[in-house]
C-alpha atoms as a PDB file:
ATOM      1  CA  UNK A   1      23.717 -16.067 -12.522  1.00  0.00           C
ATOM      2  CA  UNK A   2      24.065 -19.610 -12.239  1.00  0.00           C
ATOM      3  CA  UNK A   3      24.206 -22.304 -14.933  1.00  0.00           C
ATOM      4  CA  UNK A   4      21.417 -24.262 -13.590  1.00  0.00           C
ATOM      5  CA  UNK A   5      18.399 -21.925 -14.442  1.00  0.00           C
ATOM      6  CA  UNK A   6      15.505 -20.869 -12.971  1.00  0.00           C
ATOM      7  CA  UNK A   7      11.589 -22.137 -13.485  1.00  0.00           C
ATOM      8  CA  UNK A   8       9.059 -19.503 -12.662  1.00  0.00           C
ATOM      9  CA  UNK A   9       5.863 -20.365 -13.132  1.00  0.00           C
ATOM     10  CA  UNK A  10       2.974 -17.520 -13.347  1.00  0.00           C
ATOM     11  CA  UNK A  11      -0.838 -18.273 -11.849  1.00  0.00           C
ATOM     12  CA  UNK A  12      -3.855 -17.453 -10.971  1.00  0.00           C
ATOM     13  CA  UNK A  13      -7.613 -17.405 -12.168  1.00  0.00           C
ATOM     14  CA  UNK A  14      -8.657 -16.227 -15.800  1.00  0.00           C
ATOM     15  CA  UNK A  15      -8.442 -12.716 -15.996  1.00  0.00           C
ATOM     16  CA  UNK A  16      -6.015 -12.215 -13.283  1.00  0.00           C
ATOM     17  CA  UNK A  17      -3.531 -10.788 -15.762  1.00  0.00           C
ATOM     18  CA  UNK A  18      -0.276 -13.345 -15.777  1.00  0.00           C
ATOM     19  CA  UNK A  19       0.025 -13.372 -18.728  1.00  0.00           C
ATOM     20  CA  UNK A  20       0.447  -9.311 -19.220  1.00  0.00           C
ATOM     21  CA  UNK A  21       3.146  -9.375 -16.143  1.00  0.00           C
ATOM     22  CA  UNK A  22       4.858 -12.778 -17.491  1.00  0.00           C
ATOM     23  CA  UNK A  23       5.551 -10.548 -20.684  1.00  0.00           C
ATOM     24  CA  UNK A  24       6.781  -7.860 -18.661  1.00  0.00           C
ATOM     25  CA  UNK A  25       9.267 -10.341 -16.650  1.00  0.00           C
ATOM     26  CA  UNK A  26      10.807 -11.472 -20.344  1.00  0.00           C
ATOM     27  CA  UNK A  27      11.733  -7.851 -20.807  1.00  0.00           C
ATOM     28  CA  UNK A  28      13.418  -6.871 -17.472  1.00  0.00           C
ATOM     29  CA  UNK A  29      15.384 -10.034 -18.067  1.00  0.00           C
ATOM     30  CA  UNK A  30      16.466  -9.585 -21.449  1.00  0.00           C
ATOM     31  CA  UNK A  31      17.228  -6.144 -20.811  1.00  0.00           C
ATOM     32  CA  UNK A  32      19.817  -7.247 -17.893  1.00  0.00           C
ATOM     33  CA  UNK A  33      21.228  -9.506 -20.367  1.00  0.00           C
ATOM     34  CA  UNK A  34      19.863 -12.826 -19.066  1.00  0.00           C
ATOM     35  CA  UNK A  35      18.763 -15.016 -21.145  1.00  0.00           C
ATOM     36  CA  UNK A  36      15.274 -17.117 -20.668  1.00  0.00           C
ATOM     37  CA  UNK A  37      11.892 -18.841 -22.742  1.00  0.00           C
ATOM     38  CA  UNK A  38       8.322 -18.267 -22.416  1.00  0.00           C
ATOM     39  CA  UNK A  39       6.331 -21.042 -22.397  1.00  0.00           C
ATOM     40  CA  UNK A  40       2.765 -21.882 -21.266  1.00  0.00           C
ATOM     41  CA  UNK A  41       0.430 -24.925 -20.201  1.00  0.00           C
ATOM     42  CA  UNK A  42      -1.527 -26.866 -21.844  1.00  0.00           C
ATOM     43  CA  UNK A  43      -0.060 -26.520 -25.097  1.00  0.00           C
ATOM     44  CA  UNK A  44       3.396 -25.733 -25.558  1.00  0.00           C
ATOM     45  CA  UNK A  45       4.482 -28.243 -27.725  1.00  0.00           C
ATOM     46  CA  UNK A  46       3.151 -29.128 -31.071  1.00  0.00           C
ATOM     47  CA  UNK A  47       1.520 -32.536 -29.460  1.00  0.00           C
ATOM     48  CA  UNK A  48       0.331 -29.784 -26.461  1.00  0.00           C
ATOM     49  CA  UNK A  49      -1.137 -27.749 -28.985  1.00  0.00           C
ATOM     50  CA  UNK A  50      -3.564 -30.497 -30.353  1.00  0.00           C
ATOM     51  CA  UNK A  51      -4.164 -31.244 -26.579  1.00  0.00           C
ATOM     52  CA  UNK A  52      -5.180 -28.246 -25.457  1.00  0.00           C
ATOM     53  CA  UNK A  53      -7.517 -27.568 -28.231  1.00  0.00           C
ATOM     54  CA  UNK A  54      -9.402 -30.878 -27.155  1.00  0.00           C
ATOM     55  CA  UNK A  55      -9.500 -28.987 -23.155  1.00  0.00           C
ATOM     56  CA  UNK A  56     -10.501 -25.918 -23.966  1.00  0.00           C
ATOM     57  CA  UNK A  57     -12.792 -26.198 -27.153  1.00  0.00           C
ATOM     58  CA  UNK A  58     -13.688 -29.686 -27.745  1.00  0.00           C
ATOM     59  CA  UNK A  59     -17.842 -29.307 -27.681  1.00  0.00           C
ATOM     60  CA  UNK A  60     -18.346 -32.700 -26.002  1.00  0.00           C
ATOM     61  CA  UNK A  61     -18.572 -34.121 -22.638  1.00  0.00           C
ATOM     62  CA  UNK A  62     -15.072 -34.265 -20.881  1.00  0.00           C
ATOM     63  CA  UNK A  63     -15.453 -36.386 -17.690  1.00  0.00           C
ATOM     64  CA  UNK A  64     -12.996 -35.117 -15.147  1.00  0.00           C
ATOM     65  CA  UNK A  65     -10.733 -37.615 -15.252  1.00  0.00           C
ATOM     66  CA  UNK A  66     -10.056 -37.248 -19.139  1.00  0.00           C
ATOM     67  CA  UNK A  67      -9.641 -33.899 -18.331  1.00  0.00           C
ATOM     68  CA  UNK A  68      -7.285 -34.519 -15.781  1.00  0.00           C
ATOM     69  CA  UNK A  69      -4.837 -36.947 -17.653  1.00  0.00           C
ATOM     70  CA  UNK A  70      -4.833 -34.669 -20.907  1.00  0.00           C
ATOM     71  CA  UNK A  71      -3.210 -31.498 -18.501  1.00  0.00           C
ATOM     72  CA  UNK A  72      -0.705 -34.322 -17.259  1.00  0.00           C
ATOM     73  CA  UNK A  73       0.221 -35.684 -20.370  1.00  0.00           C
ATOM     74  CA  UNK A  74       0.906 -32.436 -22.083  1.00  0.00           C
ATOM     75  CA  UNK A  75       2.707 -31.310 -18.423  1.00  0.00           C
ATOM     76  CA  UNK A  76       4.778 -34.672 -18.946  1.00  0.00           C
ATOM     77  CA  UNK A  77       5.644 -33.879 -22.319  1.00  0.00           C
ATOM     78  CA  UNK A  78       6.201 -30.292 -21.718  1.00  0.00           C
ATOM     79  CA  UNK A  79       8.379 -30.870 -18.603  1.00  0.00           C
ATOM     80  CA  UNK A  80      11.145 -33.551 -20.365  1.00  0.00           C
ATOM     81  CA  UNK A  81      11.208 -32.036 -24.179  1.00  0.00           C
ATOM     82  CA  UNK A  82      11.302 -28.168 -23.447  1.00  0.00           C
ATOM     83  CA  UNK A  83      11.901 -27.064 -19.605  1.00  0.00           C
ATOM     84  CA  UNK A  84      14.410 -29.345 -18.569  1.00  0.00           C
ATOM     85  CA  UNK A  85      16.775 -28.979 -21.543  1.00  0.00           C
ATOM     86  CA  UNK A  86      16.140 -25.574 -21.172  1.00  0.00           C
ATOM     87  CA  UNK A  87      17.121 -25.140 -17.695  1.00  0.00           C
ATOM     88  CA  UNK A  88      20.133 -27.439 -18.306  1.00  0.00           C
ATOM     89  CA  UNK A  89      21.273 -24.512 -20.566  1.00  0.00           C
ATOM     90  CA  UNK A  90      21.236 -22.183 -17.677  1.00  0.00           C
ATOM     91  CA  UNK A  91      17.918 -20.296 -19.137  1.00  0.00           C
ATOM     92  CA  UNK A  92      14.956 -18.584 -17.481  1.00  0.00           C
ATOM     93  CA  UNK A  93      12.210 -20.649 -18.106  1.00  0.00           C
ATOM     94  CA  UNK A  94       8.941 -18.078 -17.461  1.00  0.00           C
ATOM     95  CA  UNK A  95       5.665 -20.867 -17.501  1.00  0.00           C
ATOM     96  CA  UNK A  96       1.840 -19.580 -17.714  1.00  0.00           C
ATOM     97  CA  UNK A  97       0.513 -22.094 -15.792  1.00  0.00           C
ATOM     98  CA  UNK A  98       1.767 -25.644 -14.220  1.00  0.00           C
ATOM     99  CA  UNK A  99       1.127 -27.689 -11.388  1.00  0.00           C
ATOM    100  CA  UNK A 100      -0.933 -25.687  -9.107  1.00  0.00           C
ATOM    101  CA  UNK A 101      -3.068 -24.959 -12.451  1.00  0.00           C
ATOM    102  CA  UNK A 102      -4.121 -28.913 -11.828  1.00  0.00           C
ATOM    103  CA  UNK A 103      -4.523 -28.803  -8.110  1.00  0.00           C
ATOM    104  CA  UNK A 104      -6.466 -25.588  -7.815  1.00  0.00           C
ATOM    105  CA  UNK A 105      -8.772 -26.385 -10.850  1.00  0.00           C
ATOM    106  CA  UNK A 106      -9.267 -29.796 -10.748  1.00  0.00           C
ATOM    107  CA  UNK A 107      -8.889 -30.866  -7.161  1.00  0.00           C
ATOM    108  CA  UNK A 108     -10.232 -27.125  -5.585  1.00  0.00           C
ATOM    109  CA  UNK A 109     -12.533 -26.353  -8.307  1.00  0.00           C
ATOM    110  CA  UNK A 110     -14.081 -29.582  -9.734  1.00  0.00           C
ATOM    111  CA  UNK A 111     -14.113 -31.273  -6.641  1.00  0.00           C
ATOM    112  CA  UNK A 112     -11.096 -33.542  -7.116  1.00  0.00           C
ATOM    113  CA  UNK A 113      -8.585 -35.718  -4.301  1.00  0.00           C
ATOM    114  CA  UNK A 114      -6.209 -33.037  -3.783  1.00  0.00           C
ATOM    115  CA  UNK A 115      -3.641 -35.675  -2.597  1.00  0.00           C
ATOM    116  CA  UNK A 116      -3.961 -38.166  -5.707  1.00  0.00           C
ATOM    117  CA  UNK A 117      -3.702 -34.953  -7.469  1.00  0.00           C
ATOM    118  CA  UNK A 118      -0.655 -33.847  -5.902  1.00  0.00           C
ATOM    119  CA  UNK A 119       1.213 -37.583  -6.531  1.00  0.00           C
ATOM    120  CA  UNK A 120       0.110 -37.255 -10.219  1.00  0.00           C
ATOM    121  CA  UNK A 121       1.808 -34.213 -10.703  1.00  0.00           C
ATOM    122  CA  UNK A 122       4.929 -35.586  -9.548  1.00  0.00           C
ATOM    123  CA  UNK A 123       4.959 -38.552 -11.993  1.00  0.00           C
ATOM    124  CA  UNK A 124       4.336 -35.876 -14.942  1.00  0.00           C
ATOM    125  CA  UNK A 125       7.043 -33.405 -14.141  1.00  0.00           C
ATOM    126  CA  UNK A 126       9.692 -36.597 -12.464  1.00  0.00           C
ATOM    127  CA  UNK A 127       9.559 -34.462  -9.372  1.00  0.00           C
ATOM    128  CA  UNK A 128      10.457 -30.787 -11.283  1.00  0.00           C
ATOM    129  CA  UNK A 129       9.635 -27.615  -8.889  1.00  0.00           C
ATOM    130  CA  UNK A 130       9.481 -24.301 -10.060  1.00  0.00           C
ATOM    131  CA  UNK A 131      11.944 -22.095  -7.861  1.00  0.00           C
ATOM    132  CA  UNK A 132       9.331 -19.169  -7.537  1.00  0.00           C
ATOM    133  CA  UNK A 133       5.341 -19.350  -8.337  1.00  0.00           C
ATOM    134  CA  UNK A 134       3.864 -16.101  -8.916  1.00  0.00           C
ATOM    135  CA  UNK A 135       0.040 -16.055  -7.844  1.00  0.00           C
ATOM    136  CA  UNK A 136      -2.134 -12.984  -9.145  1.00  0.00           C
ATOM    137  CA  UNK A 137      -4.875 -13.031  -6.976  1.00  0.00           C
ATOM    138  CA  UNK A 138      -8.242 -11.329  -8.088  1.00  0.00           C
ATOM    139  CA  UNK A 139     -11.915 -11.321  -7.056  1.00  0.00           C
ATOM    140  CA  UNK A 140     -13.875 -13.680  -9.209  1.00  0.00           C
ATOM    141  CA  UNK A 141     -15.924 -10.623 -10.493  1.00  0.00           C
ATOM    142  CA  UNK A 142     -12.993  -8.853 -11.710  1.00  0.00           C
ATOM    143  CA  UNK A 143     -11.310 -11.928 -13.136  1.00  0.00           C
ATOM    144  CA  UNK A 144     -14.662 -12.117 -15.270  1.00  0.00           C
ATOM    145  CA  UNK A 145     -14.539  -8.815 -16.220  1.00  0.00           C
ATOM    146  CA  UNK A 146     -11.431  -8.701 -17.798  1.00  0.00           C
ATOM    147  CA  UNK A 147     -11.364 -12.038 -19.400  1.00  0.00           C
ATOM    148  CA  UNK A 148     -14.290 -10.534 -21.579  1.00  0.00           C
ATOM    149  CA  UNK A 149     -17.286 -12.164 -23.185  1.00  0.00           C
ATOM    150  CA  UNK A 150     -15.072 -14.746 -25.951  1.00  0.00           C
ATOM    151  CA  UNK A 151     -14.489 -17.325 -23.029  1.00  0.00           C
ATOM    152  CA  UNK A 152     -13.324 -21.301 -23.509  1.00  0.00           C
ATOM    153  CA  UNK A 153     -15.054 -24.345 -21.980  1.00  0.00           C
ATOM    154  CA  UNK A 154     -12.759 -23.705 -18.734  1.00  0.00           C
ATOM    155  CA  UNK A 155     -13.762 -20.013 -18.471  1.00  0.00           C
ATOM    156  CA  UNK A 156     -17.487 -21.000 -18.884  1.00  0.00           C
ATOM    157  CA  UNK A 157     -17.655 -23.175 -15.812  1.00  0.00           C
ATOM    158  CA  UNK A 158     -19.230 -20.437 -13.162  1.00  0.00           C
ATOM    159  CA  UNK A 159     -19.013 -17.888 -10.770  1.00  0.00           C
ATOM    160  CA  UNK A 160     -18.871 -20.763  -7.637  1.00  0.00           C
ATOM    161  CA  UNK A 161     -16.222 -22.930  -9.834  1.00  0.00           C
ATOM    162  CA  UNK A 162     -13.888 -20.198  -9.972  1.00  0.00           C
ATOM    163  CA  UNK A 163     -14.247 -18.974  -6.314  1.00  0.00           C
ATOM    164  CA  UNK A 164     -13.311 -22.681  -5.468  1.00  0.00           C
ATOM    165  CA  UNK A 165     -10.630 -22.272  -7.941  1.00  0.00           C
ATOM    166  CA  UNK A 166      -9.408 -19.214  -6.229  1.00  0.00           C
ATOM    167  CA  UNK A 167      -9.638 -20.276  -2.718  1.00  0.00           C
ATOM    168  CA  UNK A 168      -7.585 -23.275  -3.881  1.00  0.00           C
ATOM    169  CA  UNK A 169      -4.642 -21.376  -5.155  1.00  0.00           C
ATOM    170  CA  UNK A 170      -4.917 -19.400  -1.955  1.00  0.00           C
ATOM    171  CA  UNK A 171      -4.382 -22.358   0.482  1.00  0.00           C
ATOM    172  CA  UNK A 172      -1.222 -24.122  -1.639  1.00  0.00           C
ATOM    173  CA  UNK A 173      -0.281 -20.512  -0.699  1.00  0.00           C
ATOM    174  CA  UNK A 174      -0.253 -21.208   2.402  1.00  0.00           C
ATOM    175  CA  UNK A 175       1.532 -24.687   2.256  1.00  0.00           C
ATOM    176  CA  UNK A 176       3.517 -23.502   0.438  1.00  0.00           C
ATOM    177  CA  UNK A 177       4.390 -20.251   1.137  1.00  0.00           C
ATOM    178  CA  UNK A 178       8.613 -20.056   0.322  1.00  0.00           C
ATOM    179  CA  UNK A 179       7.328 -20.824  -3.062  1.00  0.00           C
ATOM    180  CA  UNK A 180       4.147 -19.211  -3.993  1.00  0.00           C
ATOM    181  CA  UNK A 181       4.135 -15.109  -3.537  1.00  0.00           C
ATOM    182  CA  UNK A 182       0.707 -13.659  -3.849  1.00  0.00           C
ATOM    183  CA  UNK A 183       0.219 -10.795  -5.306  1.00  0.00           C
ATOM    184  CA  UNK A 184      -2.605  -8.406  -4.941  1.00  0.00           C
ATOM    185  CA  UNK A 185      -3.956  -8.191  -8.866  1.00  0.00           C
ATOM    186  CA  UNK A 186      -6.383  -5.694  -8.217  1.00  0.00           C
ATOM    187  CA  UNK A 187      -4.111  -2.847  -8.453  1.00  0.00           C
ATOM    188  CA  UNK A 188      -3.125  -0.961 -11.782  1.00  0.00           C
ATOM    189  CA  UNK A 189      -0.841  -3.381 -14.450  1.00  0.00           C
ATOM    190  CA  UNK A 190       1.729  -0.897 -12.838  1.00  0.00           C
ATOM    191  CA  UNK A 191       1.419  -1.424  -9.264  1.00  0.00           C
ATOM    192  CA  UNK A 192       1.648  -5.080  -9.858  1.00  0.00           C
ATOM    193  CA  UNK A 193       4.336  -4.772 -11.915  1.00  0.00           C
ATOM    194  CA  UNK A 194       6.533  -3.448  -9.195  1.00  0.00           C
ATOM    195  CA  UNK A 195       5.451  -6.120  -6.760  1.00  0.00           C
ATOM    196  CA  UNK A 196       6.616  -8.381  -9.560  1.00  0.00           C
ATOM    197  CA  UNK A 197       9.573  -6.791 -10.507  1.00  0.00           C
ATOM    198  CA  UNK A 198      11.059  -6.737  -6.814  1.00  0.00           C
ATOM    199  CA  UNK A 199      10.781 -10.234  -6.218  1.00  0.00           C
ATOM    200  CA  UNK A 200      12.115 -11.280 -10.110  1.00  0.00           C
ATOM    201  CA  UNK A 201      14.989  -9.325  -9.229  1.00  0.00           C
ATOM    202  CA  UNK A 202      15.792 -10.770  -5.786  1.00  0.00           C
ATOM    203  CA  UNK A 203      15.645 -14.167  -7.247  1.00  0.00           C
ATOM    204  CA  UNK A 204      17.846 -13.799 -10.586  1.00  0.00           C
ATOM    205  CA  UNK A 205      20.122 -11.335  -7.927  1.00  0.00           C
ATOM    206  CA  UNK A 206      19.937  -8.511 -10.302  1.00  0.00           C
END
């Protein structure tokens, strides 16, 4: 493959199961001898880390703006210590979660200015696009149901929240659809696996 690397970035609501199929993407790779990272946002990093445990457990009031600038600084921080250099190297760079995270939680979900959002994003990543965006789409209900009862201060924001959330990801779908594949999460781990599998492979040409 070529030496510049690929970005793939994994999303969807809680409980839609990207991280299960991100997992099984690091194996098919390895096992065709390409080499790649796993990675995730928030919290990456070992300044990401202490970031994300502020977003998703700190027992406080957040306004959304706080909220906003903490997912861009650790995106900002991720971006130019970790998946650049990586992708320099000519690695795989598999990411749960990234810029449409922001945009379809907090511009679709809390309400946000989509656009601002959008410009923001830009300035943390210096204009980095992932090559593919993998979007597990799920009901809300089932999303619920398998992200089980232990959930953070994200997960605990509502039935409506996430449906906004969802709808969100749904329409950058649509503007974006050379990008972002959906993929129909209510099937078995298996089925979606295959969906997942055939597009990973036309992409690292494998």
């Amino acid at each position: 493959m070529a030496k510049k690397g690929l970005f793939i970035t994994f999303e969807g609501i809680d409980g839609c199961g990207k991280t299960t199929q991100l997992e099984n993407v690091r194996k098919l790779l390895e096992e065709n001898g390409i080499e790649c990272v796993t990675t995730r946002e928030p919290g990456a990093l070992k300044l990401g880390s202490q970031i994300r445990e502020i977003l998703l457990h700190y027992d406080g009031v957040v306004a959304d703006n706080c909220e906003i600038f903490l997912f861009l600084a650790d995106r900002s921080q991720h971006v130019e210590t970790f998946i650049k250099p990586m992708l320099t190297e000519g690695k795989v760079v598999l990411c749960d979660r990234h810029t449409d995270s922001t945009i379809a939680y907090q511009g679709y979900g809390r309400g946000g200015d989509v656009q601002k959002l959008t410009e923001l994003n830009k300035i943390a990543t210096n204009g980095l696009v992932p090559d593919l965006t993998l979007l597990f789409d799920v009901s809300v209900e089932t999303g619920h149901e398998r992200a089980g009862k232990d959930l953070d201060r994200l997960e605990l924001a509502g039935k409506e929240f996430f449906e906004r959330t969802r709808q969100g990801y749904l329409t950058l779908s649509r503007q974006y659809p050379e990008r972002i594949k959906v993929i129909n999460a209510e099937k078995s781990k298996e089925s979606v696996y295959n969906d997942v599998k055939s597009l990973i492979m036309e992409i690292a040409g494998l």
